[in-house]
Protein backbone atom coordinates (compact mmCIF):
# COMPACT_ATOMS: atom_id res chain seq x y z
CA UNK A 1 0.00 0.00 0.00
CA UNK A 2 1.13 3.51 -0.46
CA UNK A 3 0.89 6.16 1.67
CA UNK A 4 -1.74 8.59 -1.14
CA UNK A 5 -3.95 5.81 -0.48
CA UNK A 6 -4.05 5.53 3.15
CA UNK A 7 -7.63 6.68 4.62
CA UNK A 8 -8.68 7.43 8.29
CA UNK A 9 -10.97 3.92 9.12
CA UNK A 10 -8.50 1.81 7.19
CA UNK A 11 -7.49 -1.42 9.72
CA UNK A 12 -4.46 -3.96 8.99
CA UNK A 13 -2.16 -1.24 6.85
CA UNK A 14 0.80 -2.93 5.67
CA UNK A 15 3.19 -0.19 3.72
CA UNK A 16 7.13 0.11 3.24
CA UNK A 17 8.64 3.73 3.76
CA UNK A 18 11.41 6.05 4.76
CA UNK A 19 11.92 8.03 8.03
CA UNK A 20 12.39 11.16 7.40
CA UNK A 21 11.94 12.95 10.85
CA UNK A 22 11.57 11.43 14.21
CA UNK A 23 10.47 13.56 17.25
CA UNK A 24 12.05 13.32 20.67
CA UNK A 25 10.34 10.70 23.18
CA UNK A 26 8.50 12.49 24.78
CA UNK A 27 5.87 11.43 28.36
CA UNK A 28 2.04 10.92 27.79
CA UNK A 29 -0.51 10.73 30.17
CA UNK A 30 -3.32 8.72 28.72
CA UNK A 31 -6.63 8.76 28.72
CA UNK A 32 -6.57 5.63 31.08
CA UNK A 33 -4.54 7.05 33.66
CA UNK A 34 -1.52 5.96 33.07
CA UNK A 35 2.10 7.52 31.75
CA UNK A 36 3.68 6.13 28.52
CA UNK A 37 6.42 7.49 26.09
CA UNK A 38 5.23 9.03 22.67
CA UNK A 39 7.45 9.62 19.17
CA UNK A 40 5.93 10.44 16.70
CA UNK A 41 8.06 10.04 13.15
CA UNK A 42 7.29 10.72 10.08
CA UNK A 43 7.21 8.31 6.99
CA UNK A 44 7.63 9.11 3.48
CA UNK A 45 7.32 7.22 0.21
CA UNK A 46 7.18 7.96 -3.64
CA UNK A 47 3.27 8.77 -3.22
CA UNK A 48 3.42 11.32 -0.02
CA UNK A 49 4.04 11.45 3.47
CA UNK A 50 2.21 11.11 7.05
CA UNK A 51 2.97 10.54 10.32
CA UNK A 52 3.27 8.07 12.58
CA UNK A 53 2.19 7.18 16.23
CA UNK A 54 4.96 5.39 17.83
CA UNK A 55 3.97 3.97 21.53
CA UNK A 56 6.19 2.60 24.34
CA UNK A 57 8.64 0.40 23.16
CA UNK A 58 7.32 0.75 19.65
CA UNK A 59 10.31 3.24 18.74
CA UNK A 60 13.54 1.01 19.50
CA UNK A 61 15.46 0.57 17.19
CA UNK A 62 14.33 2.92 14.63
CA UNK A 63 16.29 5.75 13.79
CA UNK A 64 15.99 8.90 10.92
CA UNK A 65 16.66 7.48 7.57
CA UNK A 66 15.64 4.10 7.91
CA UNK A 67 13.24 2.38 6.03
CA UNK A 68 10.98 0.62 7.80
CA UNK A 69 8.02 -1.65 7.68
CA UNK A 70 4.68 -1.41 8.85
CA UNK A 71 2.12 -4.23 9.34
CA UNK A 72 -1.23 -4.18 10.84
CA UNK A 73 -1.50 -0.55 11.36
CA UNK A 74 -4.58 1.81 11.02
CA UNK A 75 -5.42 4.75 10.08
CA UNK A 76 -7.25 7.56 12.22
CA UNK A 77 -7.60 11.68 12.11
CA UNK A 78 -5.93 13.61 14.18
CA UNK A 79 -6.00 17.43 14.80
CA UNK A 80 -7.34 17.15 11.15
CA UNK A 81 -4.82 15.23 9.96
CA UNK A 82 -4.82 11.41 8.60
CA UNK A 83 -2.03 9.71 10.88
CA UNK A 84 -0.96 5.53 11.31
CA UNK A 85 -0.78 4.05 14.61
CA UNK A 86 0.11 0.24 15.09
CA UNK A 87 -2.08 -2.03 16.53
CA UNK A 88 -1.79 -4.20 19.66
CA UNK A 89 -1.21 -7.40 17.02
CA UNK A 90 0.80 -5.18 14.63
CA UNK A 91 4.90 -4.50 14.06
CA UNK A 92 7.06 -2.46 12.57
CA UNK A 93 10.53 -3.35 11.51
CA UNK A 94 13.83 -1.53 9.94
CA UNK A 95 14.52 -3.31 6.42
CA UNK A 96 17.48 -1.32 5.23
């Protein structure tokens, strides 16, 4: 999949792309109470780019410039903005 096609509702996104800026961790309190670490980074492929929601220990491992892949993410809006999260079930993994 590529990342023009990606639409908020879409469940089990599985896309190859670049990282091409990758915030600081930064602490969350969540809706639930508790404290976890956010990054967001920023993927980009021949098509366009959009963020991405990394959570916890999502982010290790994955640095600026590395292309990376996604599987079983999703697709929600956010401050307006179409953005990919992974899913309990899903990964994400550097392949280059």
């Amino acid at each position: 999949m590529k990342i023009n096609e990606l639409r908020p509702g879409l469940n089990n996104v599985a896309l190859t792309a670049k990282i091409v800026e990758l915030s600081e961790p930064r602490q969350i309190n969540t809706k639930f109470g508790t404290t976890t670490t956010l990054t967001e980074a920023t993927l980009s492929d021949e098509s366009g780019r959009i963020k991405l929601a990394l959570w916890g220990q999502q982010s290790e491992g994955i640095a600026e410039g590395a292309t990376v892949e996604v599987k079983g993410g999703f697709v929600k809006e956010f401050k307006g903005e179409s953005q990919l999260g992974i899913g309990r079930g899903g990964s994400i993994a550097v392949v280059e």
